[in-house]
PDB file of N, CA and C in Angstrom:
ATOM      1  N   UNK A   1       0.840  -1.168   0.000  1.00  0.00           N
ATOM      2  CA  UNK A   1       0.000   0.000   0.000  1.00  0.00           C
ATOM      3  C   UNK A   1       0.892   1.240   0.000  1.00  0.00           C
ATOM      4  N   UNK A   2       0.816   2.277  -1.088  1.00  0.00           N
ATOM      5  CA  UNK A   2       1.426   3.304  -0.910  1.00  0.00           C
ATOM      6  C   UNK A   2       0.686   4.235  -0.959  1.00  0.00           C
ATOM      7  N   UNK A   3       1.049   5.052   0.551  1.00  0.00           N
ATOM      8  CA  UNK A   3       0.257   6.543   1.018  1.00  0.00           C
ATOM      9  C   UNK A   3      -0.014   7.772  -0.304  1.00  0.00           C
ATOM     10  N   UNK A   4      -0.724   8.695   0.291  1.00  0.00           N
ATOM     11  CA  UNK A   4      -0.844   9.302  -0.968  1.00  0.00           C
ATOM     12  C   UNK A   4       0.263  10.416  -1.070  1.00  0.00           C
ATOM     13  N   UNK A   5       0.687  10.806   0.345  1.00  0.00           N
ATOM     14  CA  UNK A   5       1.971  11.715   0.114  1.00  0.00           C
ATOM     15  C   UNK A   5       2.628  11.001  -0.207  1.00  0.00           C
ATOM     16  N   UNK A   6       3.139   9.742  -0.046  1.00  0.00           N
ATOM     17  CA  UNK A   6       4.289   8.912  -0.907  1.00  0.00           C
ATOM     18  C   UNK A   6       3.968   9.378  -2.433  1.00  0.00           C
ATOM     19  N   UNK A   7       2.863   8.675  -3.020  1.00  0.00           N
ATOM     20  CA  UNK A   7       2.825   9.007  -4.661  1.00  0.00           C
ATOM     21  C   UNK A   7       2.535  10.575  -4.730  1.00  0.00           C
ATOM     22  N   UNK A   8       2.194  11.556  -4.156  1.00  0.00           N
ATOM     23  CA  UNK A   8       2.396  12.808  -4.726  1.00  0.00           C
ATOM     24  C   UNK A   8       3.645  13.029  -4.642  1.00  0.00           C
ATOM     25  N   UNK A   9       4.462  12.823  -4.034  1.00  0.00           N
ATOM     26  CA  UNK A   9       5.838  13.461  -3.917  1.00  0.00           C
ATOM     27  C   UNK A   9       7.021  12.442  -4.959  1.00  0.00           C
ATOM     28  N   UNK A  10       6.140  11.481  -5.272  1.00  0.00           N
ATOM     29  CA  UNK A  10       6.881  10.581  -6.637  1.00  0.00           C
ATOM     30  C   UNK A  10       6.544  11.013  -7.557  1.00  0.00           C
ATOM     31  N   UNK A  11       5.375  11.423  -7.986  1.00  0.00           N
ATOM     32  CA  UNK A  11       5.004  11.368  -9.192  1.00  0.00           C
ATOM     33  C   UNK A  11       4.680  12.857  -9.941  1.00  0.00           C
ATOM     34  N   UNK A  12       5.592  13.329 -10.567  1.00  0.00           N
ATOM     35  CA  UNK A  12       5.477  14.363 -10.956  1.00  0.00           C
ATOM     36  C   UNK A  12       4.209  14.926 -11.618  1.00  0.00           C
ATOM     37  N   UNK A  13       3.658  13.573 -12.154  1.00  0.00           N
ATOM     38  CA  UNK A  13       2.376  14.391 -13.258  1.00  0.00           C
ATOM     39  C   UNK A  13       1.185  14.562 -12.235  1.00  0.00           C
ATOM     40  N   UNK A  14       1.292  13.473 -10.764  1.00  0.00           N
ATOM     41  CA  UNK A  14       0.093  14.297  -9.942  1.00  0.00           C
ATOM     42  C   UNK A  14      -0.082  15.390  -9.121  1.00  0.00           C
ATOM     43  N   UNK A  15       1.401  16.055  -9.372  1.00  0.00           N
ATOM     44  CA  UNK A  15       1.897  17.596  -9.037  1.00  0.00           C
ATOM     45  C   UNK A  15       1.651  18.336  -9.600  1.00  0.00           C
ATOM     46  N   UNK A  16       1.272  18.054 -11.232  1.00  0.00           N
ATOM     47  CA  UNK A  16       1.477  18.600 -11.799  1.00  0.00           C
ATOM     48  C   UNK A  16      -0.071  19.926 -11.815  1.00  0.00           C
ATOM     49  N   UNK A  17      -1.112  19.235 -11.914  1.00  0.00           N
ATOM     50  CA  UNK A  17      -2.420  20.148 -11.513  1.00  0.00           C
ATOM     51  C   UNK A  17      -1.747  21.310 -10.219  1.00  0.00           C
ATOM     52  N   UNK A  18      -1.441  20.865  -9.120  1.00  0.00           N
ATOM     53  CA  UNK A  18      -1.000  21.830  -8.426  1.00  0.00           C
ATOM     54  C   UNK A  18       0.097  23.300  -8.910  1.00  0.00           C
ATOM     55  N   UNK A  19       0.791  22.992 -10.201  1.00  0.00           N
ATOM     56  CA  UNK A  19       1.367  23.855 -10.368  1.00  0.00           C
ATOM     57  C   UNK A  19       0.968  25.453 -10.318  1.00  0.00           C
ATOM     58  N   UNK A  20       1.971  26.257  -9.545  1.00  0.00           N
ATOM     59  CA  UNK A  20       1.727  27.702  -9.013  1.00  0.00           C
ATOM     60  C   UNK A  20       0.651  27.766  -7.976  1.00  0.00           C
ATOM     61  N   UNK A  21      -0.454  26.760  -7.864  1.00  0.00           N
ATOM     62  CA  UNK A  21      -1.618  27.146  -6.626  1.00  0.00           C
ATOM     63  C   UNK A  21      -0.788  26.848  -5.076  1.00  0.00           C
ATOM     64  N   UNK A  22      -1.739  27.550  -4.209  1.00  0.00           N
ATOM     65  CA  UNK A  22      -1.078  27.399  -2.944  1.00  0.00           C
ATOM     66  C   UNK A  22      -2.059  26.151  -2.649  1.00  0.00           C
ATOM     67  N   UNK A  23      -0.984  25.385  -1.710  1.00  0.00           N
ATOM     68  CA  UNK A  23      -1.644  23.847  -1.027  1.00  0.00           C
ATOM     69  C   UNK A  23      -1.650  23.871  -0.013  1.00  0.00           C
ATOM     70  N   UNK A  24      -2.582  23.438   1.200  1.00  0.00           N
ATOM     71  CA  UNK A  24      -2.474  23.783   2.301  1.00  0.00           C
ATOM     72  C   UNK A  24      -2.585  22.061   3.040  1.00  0.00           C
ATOM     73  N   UNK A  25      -1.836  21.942   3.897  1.00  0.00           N
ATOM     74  CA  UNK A  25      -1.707  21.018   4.223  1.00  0.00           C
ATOM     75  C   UNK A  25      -2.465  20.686   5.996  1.00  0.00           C
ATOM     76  N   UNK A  26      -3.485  19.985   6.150  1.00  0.00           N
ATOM     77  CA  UNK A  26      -3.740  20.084   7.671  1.00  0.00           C
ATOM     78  C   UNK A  26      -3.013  18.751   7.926  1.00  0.00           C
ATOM     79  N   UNK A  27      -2.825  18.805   8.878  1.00  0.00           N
ATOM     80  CA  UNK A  27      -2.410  17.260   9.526  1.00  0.00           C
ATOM     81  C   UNK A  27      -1.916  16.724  10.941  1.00  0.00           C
ATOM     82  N   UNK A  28      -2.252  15.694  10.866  1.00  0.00           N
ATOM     83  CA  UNK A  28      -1.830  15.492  12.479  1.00  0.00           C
ATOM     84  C   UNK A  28      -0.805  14.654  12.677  1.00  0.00           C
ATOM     85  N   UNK A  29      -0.325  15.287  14.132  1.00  0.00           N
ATOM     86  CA  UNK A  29       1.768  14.653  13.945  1.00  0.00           C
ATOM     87  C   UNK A  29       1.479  13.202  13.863  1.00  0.00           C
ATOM     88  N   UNK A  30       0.759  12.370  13.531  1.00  0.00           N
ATOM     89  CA  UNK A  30       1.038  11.056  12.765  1.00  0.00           C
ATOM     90  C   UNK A  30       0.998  10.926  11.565  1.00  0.00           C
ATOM     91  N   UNK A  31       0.995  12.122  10.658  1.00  0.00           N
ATOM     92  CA  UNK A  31       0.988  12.040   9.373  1.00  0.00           C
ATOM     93  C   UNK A  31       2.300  11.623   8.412  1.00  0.00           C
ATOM     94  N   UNK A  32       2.610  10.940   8.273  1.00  0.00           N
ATOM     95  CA  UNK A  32       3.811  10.557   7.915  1.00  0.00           C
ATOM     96  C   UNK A  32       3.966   9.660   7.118  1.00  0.00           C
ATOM     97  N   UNK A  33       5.350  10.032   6.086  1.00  0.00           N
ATOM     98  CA  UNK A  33       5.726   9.505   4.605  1.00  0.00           C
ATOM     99  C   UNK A  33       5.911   7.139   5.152  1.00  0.00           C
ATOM    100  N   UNK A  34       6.254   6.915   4.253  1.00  0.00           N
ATOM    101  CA  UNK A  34       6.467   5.390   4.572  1.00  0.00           C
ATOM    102  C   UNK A  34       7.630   5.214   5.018  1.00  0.00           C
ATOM    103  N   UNK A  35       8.678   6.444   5.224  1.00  0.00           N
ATOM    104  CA  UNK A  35      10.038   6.189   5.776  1.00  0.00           C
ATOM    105  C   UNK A  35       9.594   7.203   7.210  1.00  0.00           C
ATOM    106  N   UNK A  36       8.531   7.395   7.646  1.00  0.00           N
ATOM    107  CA  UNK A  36       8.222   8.150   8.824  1.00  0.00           C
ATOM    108  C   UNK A  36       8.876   9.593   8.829  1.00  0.00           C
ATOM    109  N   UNK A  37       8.474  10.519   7.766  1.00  0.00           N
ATOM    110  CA  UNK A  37       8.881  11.825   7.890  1.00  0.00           C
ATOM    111  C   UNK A  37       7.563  12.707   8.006  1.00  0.00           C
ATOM    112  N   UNK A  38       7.475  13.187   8.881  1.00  0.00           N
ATOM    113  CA  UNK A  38       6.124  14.093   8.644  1.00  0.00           C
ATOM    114  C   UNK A  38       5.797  14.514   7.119  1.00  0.00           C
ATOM    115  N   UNK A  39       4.757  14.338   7.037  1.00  0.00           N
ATOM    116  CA  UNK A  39       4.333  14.790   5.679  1.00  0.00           C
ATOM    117  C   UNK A  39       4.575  16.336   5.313  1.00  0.00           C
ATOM    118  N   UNK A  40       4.195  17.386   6.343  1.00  0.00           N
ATOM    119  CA  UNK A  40       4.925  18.256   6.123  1.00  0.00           C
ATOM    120  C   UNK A  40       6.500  18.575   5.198  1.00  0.00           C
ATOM    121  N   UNK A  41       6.945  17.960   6.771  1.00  0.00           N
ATOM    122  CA  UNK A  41       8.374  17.855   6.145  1.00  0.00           C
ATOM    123  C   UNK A  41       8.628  17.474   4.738  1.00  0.00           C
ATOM    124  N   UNK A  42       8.144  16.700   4.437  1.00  0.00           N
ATOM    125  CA  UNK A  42       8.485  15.375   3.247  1.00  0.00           C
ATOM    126  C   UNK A  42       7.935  16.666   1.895  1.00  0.00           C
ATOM    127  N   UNK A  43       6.605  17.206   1.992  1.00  0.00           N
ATOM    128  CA  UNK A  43       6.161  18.154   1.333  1.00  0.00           C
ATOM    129  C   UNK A  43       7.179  19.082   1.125  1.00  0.00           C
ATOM    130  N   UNK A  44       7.980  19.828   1.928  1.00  0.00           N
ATOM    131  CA  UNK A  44       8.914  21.118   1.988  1.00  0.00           C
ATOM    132  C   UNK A  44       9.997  20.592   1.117  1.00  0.00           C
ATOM    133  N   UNK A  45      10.646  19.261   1.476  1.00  0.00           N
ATOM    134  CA  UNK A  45      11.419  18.968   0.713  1.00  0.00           C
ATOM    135  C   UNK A  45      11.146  18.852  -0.698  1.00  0.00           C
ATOM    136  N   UNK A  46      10.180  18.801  -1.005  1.00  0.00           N
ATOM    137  CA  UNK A  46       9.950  18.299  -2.212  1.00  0.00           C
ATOM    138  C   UNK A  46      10.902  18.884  -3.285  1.00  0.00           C
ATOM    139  N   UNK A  47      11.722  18.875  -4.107  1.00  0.00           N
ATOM    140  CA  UNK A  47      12.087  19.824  -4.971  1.00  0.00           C
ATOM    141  C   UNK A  47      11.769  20.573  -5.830  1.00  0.00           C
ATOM    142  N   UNK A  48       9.943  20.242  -6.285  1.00  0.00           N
ATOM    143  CA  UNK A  48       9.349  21.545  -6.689  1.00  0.00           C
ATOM    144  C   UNK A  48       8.278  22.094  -5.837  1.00  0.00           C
ATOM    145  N   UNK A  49       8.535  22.470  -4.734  1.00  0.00           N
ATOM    146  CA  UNK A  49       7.656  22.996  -3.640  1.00  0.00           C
ATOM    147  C   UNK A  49       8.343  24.239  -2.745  1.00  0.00           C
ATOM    148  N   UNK A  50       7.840  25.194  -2.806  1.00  0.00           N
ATOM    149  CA  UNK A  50       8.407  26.191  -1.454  1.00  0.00           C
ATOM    150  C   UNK A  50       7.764  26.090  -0.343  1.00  0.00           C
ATOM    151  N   UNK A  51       9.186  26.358   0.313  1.00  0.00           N
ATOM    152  CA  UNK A  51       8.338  25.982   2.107  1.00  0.00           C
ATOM    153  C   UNK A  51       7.615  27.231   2.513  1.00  0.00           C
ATOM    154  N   UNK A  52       6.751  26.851   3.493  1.00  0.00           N
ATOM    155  CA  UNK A  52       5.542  27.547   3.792  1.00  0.00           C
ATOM    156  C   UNK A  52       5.746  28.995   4.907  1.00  0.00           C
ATOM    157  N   UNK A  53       5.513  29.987   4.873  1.00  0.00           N
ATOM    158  CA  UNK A  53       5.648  30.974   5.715  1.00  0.00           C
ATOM    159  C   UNK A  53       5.894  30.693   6.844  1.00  0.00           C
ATOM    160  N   UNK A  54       6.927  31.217   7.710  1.00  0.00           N
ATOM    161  CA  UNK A  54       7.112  30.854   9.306  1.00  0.00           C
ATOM    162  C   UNK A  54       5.749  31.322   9.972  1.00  0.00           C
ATOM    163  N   UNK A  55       4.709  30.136  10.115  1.00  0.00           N
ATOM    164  CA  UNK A  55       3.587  31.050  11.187  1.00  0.00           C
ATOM    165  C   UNK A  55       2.604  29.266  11.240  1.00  0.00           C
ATOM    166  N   UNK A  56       2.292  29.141  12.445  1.00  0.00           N
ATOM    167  CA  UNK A  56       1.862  27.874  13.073  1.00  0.00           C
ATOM    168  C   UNK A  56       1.953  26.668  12.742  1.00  0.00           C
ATOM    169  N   UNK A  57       2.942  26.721  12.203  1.00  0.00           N
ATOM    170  CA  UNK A  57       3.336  25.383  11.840  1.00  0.00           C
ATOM    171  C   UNK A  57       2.173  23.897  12.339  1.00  0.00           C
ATOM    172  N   UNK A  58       2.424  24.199  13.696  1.00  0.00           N
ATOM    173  CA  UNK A  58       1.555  23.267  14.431  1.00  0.00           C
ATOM    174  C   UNK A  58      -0.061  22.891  14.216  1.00  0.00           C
ATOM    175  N   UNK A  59      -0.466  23.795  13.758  1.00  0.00           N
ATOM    176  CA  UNK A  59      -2.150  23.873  13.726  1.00  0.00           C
ATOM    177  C   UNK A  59      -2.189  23.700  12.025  1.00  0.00           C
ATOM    178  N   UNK A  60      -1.619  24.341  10.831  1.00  0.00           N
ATOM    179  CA  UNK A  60      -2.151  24.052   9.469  1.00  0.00           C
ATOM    180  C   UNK A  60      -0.908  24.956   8.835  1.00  0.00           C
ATOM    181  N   UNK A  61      -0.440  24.421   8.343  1.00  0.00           N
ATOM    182  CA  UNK A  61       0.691  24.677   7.060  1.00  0.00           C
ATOM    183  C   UNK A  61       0.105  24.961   5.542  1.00  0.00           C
ATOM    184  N   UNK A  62       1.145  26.304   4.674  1.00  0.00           N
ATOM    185  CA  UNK A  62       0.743  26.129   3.432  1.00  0.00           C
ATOM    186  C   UNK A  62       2.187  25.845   2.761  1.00  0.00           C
ATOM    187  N   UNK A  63       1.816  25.177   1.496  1.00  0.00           N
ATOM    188  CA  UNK A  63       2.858  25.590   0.820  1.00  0.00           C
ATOM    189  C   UNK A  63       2.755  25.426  -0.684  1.00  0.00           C
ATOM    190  N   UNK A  64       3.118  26.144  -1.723  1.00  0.00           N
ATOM    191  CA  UNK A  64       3.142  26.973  -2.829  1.00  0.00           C
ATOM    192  C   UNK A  64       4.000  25.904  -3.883  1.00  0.00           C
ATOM    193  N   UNK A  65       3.133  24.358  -4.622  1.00  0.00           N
ATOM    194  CA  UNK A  65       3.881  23.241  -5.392  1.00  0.00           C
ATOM    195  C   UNK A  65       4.866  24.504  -6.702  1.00  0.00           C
ATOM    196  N   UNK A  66       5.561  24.374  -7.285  1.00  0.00           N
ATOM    197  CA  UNK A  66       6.039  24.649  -8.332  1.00  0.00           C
ATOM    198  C   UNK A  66       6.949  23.515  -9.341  1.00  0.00           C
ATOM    199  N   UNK A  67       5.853  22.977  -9.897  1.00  0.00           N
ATOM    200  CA  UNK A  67       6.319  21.249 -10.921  1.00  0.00           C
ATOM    201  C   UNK A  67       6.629  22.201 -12.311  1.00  0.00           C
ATOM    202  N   UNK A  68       7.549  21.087 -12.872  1.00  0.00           N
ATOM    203  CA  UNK A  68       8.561  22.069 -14.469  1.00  0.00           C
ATOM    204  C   UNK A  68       7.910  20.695 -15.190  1.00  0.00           C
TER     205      UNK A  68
END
């Protein structure tokens, strides 16, 4: 079974709709990739994604996909 932040963060073409919109991510600290990274996290890294404004991290995150 693979999570769905696993295949968004694989698969470029289901990034690809997101391109330039802001994504907002809610989640709760068990949200996590199949190697146990917060989904957050795992999101920020993404390499076409900017990380999200410093402001509550804790309660609801955004962040801004940018897929080429």
């Amino acid at each position: 079974m693979t999570f769905g932040i696993d295949r968004l963060l694989a698969d470029p073409a289901l990034r690809a709709p997101l391109k330039g919109r802001r994504v907002a991510l809610l989640a709760h600290p068990a949200s996590v990739t199949a190697d146990l990274t917060h989904s957050i996290d795992a999101l920020a890294a993404c390499p076409t994604s900017r990380s999200p404004p410093p402001s509550g991290r804790s309660t609801a995150c955004a962040a801004t996909c940018r897929t080429t």
